[in-house]
C-alpha atoms as a PDB file:
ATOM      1  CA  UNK A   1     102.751 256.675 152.758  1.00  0.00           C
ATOM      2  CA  UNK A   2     105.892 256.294 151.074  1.00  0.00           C
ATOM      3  CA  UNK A   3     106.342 259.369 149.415  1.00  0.00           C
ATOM      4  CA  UNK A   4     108.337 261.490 152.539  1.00  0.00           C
ATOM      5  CA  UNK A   5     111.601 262.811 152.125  1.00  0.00           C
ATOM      6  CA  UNK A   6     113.836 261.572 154.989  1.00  0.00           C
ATOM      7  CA  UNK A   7     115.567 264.604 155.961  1.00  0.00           C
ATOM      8  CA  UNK A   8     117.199 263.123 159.124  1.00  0.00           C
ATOM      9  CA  UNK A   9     118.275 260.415 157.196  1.00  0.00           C
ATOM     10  CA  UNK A  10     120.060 262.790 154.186  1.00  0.00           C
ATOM     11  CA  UNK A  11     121.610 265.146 156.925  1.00  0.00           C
ATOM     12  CA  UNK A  12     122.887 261.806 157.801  1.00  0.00           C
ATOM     13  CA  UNK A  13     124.536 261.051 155.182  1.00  0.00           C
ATOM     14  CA  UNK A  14     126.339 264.464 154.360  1.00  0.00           C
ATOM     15  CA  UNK A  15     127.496 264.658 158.242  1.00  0.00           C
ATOM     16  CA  UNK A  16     128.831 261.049 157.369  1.00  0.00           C
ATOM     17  CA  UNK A  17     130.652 262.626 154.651  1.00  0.00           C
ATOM     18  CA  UNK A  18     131.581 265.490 156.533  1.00  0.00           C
ATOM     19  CA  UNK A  19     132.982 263.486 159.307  1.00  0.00           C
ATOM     20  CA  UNK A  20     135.259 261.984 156.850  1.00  0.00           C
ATOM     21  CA  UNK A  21     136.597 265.150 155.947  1.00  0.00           C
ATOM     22  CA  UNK A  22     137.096 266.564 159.023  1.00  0.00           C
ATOM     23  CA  UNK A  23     139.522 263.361 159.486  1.00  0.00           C
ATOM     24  CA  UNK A  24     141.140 264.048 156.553  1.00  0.00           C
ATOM     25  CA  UNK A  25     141.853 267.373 157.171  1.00  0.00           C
ATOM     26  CA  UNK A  26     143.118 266.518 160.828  1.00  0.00           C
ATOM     27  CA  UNK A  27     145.616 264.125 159.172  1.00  0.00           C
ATOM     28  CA  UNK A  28     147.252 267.559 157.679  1.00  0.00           C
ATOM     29  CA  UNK A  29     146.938 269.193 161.086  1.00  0.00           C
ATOM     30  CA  UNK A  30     144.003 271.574 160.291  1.00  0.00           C
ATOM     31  CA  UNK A  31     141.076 271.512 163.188  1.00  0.00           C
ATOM     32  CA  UNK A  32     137.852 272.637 161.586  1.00  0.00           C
ATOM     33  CA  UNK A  33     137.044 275.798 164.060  1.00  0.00           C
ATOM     34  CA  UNK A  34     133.459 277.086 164.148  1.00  0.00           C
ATOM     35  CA  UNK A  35     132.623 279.970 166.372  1.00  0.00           C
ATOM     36  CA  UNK A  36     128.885 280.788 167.057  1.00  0.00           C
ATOM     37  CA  UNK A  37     127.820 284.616 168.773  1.00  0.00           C
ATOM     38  CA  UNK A  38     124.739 284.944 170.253  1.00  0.00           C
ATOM     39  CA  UNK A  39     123.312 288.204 171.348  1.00  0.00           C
ATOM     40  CA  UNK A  40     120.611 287.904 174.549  1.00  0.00           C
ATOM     41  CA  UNK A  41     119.147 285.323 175.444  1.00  0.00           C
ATOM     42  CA  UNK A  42     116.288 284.305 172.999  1.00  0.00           C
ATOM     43  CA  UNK A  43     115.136 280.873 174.090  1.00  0.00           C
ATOM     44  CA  UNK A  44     114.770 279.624 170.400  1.00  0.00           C
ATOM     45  CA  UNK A  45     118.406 280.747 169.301  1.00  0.00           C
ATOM     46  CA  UNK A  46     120.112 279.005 172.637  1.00  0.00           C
ATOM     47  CA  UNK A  47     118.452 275.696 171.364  1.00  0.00           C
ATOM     48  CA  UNK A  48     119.499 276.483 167.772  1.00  0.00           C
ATOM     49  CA  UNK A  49     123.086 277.045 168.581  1.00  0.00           C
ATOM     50  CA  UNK A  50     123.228 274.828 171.206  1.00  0.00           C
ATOM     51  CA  UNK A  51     122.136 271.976 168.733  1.00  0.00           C
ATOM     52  CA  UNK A  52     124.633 273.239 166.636  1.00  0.00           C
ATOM     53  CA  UNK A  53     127.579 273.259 168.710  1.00  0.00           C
ATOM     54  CA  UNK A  54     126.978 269.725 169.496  1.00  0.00           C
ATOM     55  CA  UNK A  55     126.370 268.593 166.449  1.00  0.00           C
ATOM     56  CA  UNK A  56     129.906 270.054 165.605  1.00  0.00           C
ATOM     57  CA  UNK A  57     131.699 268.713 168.434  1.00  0.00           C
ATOM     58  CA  UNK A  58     130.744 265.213 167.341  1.00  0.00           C
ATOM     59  CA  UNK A  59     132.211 265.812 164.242  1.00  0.00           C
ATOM     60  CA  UNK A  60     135.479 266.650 165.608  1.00  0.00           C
ATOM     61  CA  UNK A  61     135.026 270.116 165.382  1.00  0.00           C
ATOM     62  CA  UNK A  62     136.560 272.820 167.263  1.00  0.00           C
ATOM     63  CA  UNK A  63     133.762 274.627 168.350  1.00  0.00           C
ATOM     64  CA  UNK A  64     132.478 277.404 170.602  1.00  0.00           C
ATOM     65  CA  UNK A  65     129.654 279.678 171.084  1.00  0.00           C
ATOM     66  CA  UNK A  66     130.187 283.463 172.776  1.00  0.00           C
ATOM     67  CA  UNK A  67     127.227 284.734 174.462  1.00  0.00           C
ATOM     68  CA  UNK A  68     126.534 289.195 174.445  1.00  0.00           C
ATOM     69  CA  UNK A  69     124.025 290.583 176.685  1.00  0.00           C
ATOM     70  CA  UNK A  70     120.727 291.660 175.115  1.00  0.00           C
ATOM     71  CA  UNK A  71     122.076 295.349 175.634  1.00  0.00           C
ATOM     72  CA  UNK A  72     125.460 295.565 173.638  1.00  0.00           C
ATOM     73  CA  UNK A  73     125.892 297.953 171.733  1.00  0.00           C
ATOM     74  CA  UNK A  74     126.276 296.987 167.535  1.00  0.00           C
ATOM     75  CA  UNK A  75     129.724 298.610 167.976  1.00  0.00           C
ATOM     76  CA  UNK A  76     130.684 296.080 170.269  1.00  0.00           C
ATOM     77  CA  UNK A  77     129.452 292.926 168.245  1.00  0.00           C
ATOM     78  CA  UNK A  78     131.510 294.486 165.123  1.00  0.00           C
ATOM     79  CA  UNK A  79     134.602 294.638 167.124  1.00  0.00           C
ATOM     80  CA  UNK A  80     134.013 291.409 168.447  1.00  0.00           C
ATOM     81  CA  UNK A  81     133.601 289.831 164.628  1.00  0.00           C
ATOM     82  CA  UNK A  82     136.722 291.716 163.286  1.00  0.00           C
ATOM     83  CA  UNK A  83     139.248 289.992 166.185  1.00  0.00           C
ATOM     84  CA  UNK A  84     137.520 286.855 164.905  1.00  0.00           C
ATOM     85  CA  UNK A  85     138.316 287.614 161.607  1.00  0.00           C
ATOM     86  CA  UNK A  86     141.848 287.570 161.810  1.00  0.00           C
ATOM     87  CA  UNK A  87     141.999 284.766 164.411  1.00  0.00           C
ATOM     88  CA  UNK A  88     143.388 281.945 162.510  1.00  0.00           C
ATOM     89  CA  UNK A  89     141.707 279.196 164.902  1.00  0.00           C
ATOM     90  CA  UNK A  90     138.354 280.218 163.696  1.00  0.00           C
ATOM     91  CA  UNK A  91     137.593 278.723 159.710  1.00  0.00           C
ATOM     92  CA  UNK A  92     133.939 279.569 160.220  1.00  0.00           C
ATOM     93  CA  UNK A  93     131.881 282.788 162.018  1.00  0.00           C
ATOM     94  CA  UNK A  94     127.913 282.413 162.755  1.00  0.00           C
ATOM     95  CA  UNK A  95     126.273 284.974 164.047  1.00  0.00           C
ATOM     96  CA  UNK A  96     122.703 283.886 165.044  1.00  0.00           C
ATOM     97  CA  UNK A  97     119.539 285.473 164.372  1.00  0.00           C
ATOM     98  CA  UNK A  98     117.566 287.452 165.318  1.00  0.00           C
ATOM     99  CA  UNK A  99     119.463 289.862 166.777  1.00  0.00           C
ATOM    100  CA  UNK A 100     118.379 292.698 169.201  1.00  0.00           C
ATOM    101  CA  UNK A 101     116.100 295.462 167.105  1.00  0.00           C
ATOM    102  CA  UNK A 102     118.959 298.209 167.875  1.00  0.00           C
ATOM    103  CA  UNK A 103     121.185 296.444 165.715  1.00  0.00           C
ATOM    104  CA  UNK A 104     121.000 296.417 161.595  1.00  0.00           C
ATOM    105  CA  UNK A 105     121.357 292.594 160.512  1.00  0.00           C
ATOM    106  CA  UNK A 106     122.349 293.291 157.375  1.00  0.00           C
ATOM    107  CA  UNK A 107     125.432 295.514 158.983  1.00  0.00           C
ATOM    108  CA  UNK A 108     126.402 292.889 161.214  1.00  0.00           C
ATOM    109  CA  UNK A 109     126.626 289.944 158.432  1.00  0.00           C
ATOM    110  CA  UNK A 110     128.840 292.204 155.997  1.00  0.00           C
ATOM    111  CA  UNK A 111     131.187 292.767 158.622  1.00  0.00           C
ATOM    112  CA  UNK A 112     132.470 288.904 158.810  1.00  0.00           C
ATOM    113  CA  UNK A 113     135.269 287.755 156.339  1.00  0.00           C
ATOM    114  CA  UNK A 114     133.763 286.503 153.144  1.00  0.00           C
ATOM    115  CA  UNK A 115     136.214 283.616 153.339  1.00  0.00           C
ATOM    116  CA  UNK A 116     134.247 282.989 157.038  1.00  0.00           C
ATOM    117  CA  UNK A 117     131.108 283.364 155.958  1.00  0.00           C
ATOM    118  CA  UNK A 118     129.603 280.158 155.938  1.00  0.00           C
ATOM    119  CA  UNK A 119     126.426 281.294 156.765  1.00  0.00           C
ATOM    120  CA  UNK A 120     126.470 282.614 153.364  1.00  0.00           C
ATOM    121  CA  UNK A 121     124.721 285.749 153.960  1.00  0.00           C
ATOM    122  CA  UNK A 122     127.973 288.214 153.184  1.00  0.00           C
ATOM    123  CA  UNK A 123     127.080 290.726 150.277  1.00  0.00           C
ATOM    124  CA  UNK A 124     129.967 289.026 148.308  1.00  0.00           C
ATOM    125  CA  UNK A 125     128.470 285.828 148.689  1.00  0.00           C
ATOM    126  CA  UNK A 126     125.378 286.384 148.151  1.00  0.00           C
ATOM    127  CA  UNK A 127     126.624 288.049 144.924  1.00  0.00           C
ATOM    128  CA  UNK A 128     128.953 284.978 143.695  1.00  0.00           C
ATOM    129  CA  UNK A 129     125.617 283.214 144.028  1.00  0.00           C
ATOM    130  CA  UNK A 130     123.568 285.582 141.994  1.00  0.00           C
ATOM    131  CA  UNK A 131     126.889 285.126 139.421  1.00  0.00           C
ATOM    132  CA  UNK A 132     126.612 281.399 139.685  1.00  0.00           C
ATOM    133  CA  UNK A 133     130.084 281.665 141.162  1.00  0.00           C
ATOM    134  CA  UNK A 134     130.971 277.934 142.863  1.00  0.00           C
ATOM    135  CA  UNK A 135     133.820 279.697 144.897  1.00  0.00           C
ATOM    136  CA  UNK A 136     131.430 281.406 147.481  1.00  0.00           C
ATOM    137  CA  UNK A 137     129.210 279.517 150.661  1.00  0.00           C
ATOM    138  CA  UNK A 138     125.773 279.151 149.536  1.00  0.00           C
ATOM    139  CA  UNK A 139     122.978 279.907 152.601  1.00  0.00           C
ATOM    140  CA  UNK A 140     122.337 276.708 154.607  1.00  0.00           C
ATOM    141  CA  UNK A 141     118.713 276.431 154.435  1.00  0.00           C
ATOM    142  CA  UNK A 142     118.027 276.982 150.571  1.00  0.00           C
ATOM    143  CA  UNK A 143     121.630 274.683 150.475  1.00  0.00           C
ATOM    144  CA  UNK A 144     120.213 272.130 152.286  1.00  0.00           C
ATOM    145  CA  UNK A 145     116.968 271.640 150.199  1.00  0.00           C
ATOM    146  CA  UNK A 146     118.923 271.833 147.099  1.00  0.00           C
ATOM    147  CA  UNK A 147     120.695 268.579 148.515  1.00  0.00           C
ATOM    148  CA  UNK A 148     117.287 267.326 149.373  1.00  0.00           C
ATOM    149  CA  UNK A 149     116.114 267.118 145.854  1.00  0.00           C
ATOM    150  CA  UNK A 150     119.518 266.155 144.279  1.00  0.00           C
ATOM    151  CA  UNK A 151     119.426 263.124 147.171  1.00  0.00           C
ATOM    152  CA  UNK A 152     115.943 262.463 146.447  1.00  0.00           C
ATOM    153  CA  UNK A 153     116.335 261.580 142.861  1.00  0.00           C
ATOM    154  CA  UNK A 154     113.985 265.045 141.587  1.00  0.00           C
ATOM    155  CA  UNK A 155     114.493 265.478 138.262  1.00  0.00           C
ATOM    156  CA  UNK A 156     115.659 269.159 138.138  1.00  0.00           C
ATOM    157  CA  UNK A 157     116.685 269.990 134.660  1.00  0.00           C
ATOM    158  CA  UNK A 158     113.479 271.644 133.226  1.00  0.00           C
ATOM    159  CA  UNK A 159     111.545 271.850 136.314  1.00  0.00           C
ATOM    160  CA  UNK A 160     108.441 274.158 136.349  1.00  0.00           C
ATOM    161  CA  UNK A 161     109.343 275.599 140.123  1.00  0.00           C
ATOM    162  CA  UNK A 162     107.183 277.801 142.395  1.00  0.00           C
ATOM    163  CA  UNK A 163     108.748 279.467 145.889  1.00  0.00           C
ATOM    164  CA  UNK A 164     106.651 280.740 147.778  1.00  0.00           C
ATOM    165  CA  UNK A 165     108.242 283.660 149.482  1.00  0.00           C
ATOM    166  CA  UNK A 166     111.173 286.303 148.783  1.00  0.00           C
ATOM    167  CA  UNK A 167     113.398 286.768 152.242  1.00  0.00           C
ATOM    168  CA  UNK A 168     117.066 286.910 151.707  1.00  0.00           C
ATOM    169  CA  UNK A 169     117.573 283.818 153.904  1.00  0.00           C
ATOM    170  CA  UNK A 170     115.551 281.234 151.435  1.00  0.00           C
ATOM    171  CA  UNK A 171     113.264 282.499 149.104  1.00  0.00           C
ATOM    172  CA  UNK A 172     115.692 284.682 147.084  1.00  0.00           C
ATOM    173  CA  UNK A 173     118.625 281.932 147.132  1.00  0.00           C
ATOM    174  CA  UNK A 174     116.992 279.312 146.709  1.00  0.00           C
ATOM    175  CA  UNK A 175     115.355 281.087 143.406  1.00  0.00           C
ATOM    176  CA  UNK A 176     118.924 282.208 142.551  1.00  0.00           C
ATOM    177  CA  UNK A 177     120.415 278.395 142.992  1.00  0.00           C
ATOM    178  CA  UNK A 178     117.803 276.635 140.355  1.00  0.00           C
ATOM    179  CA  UNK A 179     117.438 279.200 137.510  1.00  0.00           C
ATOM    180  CA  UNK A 180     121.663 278.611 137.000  1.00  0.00           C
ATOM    181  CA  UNK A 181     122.826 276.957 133.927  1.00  0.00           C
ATOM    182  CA  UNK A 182     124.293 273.894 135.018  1.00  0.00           C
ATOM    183  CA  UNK A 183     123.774 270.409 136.237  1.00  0.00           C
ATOM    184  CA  UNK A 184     121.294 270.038 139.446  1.00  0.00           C
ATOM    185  CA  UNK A 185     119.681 273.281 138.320  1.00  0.00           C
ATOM    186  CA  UNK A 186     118.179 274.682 135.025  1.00  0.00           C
ATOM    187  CA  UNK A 187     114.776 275.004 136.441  1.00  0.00           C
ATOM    188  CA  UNK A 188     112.084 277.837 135.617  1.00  0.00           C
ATOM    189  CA  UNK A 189     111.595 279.349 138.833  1.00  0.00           C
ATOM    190  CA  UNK A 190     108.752 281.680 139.878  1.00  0.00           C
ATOM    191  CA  UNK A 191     108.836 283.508 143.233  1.00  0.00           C
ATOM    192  CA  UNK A 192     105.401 284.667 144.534  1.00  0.00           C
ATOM    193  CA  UNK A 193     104.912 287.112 147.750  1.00  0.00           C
ATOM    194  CA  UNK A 194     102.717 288.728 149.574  1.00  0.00           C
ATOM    195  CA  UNK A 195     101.774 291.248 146.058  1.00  0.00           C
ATOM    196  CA  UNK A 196     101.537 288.141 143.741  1.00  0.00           C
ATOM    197  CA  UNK A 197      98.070 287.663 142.327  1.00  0.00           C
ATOM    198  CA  UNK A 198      96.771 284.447 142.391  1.00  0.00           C
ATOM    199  CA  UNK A 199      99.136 282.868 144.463  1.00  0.00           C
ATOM    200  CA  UNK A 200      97.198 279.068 143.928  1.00  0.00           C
ATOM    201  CA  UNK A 201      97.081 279.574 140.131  1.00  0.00           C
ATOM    202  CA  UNK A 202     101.035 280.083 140.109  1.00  0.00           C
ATOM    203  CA  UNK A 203     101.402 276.970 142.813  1.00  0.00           C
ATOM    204  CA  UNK A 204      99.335 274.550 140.978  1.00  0.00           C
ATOM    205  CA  UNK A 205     102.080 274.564 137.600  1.00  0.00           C
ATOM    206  CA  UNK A 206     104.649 273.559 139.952  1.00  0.00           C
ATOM    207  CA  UNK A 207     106.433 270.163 139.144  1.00  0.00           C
ATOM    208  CA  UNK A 208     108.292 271.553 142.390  1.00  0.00           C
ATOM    209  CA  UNK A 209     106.907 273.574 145.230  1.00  0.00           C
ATOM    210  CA  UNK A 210     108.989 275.300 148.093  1.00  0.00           C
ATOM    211  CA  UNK A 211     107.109 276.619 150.964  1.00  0.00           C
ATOM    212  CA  UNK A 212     109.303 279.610 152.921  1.00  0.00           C
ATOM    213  CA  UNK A 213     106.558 282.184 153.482  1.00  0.00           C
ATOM    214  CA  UNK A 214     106.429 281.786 157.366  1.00  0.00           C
ATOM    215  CA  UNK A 215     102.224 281.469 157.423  1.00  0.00           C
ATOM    216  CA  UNK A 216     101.137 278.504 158.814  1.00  0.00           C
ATOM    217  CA  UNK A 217     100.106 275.696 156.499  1.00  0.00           C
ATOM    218  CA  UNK A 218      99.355 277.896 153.929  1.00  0.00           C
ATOM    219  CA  UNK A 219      99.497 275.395 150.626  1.00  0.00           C
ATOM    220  CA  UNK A 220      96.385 273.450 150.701  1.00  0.00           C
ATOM    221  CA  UNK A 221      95.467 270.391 148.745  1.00  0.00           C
ATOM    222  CA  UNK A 222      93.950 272.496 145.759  1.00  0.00           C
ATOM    223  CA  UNK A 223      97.033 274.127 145.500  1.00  0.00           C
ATOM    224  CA  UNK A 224      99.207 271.712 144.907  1.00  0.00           C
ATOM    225  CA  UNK A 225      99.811 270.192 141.162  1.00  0.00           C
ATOM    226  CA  UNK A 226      99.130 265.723 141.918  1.00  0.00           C
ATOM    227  CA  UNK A 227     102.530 264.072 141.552  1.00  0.00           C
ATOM    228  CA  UNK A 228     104.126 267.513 142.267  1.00  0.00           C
ATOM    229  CA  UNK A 229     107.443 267.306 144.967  1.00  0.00           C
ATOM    230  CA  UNK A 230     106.603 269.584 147.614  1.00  0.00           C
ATOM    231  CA  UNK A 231     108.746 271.164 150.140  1.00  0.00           C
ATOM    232  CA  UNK A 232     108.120 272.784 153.354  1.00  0.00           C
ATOM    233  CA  UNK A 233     110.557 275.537 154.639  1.00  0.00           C
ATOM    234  CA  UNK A 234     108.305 276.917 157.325  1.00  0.00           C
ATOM    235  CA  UNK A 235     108.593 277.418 160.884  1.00  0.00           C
ATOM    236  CA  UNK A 236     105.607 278.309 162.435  1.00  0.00           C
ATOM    237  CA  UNK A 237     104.162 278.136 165.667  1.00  0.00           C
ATOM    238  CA  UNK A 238     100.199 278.126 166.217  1.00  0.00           C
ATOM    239  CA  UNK A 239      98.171 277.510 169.753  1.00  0.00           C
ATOM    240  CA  UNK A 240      97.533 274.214 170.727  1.00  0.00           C
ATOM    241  CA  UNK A 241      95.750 273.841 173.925  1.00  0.00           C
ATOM    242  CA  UNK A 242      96.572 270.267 174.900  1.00  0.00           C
ATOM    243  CA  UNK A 243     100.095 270.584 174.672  1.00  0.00           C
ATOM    244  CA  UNK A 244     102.360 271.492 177.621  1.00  0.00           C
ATOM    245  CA  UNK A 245     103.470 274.876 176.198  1.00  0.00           C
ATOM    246  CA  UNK A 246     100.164 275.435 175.465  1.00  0.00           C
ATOM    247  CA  UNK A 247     101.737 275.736 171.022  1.00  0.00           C
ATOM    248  CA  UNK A 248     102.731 273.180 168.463  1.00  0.00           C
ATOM    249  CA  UNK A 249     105.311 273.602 165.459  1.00  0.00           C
ATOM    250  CA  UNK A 250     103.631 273.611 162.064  1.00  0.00           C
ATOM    251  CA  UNK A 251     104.905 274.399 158.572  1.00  0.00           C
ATOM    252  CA  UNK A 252     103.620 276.206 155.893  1.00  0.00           C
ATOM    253  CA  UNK A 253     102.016 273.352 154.015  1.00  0.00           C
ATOM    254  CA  UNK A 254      98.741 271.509 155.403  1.00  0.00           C
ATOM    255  CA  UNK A 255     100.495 268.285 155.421  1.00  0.00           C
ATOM    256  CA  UNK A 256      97.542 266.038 156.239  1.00  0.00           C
ATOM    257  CA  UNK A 257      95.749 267.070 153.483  1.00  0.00           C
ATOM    258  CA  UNK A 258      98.545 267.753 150.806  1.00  0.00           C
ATOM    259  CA  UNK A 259     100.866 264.707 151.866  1.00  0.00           C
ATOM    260  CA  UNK A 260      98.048 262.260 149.390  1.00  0.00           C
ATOM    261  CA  UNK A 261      98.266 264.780 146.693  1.00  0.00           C
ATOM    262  CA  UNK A 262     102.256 264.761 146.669  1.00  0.00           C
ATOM    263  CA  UNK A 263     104.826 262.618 144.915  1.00  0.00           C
ATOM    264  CA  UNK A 264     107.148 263.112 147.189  1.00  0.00           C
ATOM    265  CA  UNK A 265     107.033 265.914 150.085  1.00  0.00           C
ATOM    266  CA  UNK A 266     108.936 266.900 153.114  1.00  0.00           C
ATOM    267  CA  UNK A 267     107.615 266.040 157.039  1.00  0.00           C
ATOM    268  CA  UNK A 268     107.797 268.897 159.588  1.00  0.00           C
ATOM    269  CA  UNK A 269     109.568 268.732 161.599  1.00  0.00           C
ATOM    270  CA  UNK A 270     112.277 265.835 159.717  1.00  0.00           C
ATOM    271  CA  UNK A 271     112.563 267.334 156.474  1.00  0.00           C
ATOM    272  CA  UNK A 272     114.146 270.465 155.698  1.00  0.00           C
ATOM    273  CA  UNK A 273     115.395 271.674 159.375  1.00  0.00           C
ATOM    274  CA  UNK A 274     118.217 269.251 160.126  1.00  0.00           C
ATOM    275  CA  UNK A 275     119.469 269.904 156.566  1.00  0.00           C
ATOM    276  CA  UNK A 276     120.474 273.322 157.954  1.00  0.00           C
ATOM    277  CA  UNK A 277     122.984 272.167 160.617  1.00  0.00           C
ATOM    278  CA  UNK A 278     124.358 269.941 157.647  1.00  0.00           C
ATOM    279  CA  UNK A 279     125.033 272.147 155.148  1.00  0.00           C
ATOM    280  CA  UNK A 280     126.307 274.605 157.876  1.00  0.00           C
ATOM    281  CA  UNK A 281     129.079 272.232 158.964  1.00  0.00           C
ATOM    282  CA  UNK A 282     129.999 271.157 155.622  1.00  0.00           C
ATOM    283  CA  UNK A 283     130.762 275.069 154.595  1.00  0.00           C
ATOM    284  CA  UNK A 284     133.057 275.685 157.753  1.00  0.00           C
ATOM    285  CA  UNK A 285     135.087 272.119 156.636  1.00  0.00           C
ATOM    286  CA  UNK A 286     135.405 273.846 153.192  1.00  0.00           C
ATOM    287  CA  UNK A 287     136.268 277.006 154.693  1.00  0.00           C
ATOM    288  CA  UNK A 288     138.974 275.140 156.419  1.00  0.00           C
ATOM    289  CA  UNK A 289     140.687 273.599 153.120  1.00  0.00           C
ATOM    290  CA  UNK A 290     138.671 269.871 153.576  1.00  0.00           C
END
């Protein structure tokens, strides 16, 4: 069918843009710098970062990622993040999740400099977004689908929109991004959760439908309003016995059966995941001035 979002081909087009502004910034002397920490050695956040290093490094980025054992103390990781925030080479400061369980997330992202923050997940940041402040970095993932609908031609303005969960990493932004007052937003946003009654009910008055509960392919067909534009946040992985890993990746929507039910609705993987790395790399060129 005709009716998928290309998200590979829209990260494409903002790391086009992005690419462009790393030049121009380069022409003033300014090298975009993007550090990444990692804590242990989770296999899914060494293919995360490493996929964002290089995607950097194409760009013309100055990039690199510093690797702490499993067993550092949060102490350590705090110190490390304050000599980073005065290092002037450094525009942009990722520290990627999860992190160990002796450490307190939410300690660890309030310790990097608002103005490096382009994960977007600094109190103050998350606060000019609340504020519909345009001066702080705006979370990659709930960023990126943002761009997806603007880029897709989704008529916003008005918009009957359900997300489906309420973590501070999408469900909460991205509420906070389309209930603003303003052009590519003015929607009428619910947020349902694990205590909402009648989760379908809610779903099936969506003209838009975002997916970021993390239960695997949760929104079925009778969910799902026809014509409605439906996308899928989820990362999810479920046995799969013919596979070599013995797993596959799924979302949270039941794309098979939702896809002919759609207008338009997001693959996974394709859609909403290389959006991330996109939005990600455009916040560190703003943080550098570009």
């Amino acid at each position: 069918m005709s009716n998928l979002i290309d998200g590979r081909a829209i990260a494409a087009q903002i790391h086009s843009e992005t690419g462009q502004r790393v030049a121009a910034l380069k022409a003033r002397g300014v090298v975009p710098g993007l550090v990444f920490i990692r804590v242990g050695e989770d296999p899914a956040s060494q293919v995360y970062v490493s996929m964002k290093e290089k995607r950097a490094e194409e760009l013309g980025f100055h990039s690199q990622t510093l690797v702490l054992p499993e067993t550092t103390r949060q102490e350590g990781l705090l110190e490390l993040i304050r000599s980073l925030n005065t290092d002037s080479r450094w525009h942009g400061i990722l520290v990627q999740a999860p992190l160990p369980r002796h450490m307190d997330q939410a300690v660890v992202f309030a310790e990097v400099s608002p103005a490096k923050d382009v994960d977007g997940f600094h109190p103050l940041n998350v606060g000019k977004l609340m504020l519909g402040d345009p001066t702080g970095f705006v979370p990659c993932t709930p960023g990126g689908v943002h761009e997806l609908l603007i880029r897709s031609g989704v008529t916003l303005d008005g918009a009957e929109v359900v997300v489906l969960g309420r973590g501070n990493i999408v469900g909460k932004p991205m509420a906070s991004i389309l209930v603003q007052k303003g052009r590519h937003a003015n929607c009428t946003v619910t947020v349902c959760h694990s205590g909402t009654c009648d989760i379908a009910a809610h779903c099936r008055r969506a003209d838009i439908l975002i997916a970021a509960m993390g239960v695997p392919e949760f929104v079925k067909a009778d969910m799902v309003k026809p014509g409605a534009t439906v996308i899928d946040v989820g990362v999810n992985r479920v046995p799969h016995p013919t596979s070599r890993m013995g797993t596959r990746l799924v979302g949270d929507v039941a794309f098979a059966e939702v896809q002919p039910k759609a207008g338009l609705i997001t693959p996974n993987p394709g859609g909403v995941g290389p959006m991330t790395i996109a939005m990600l790399l455009s916040n560190t060129v703003r943080a550098a001035g570009g």
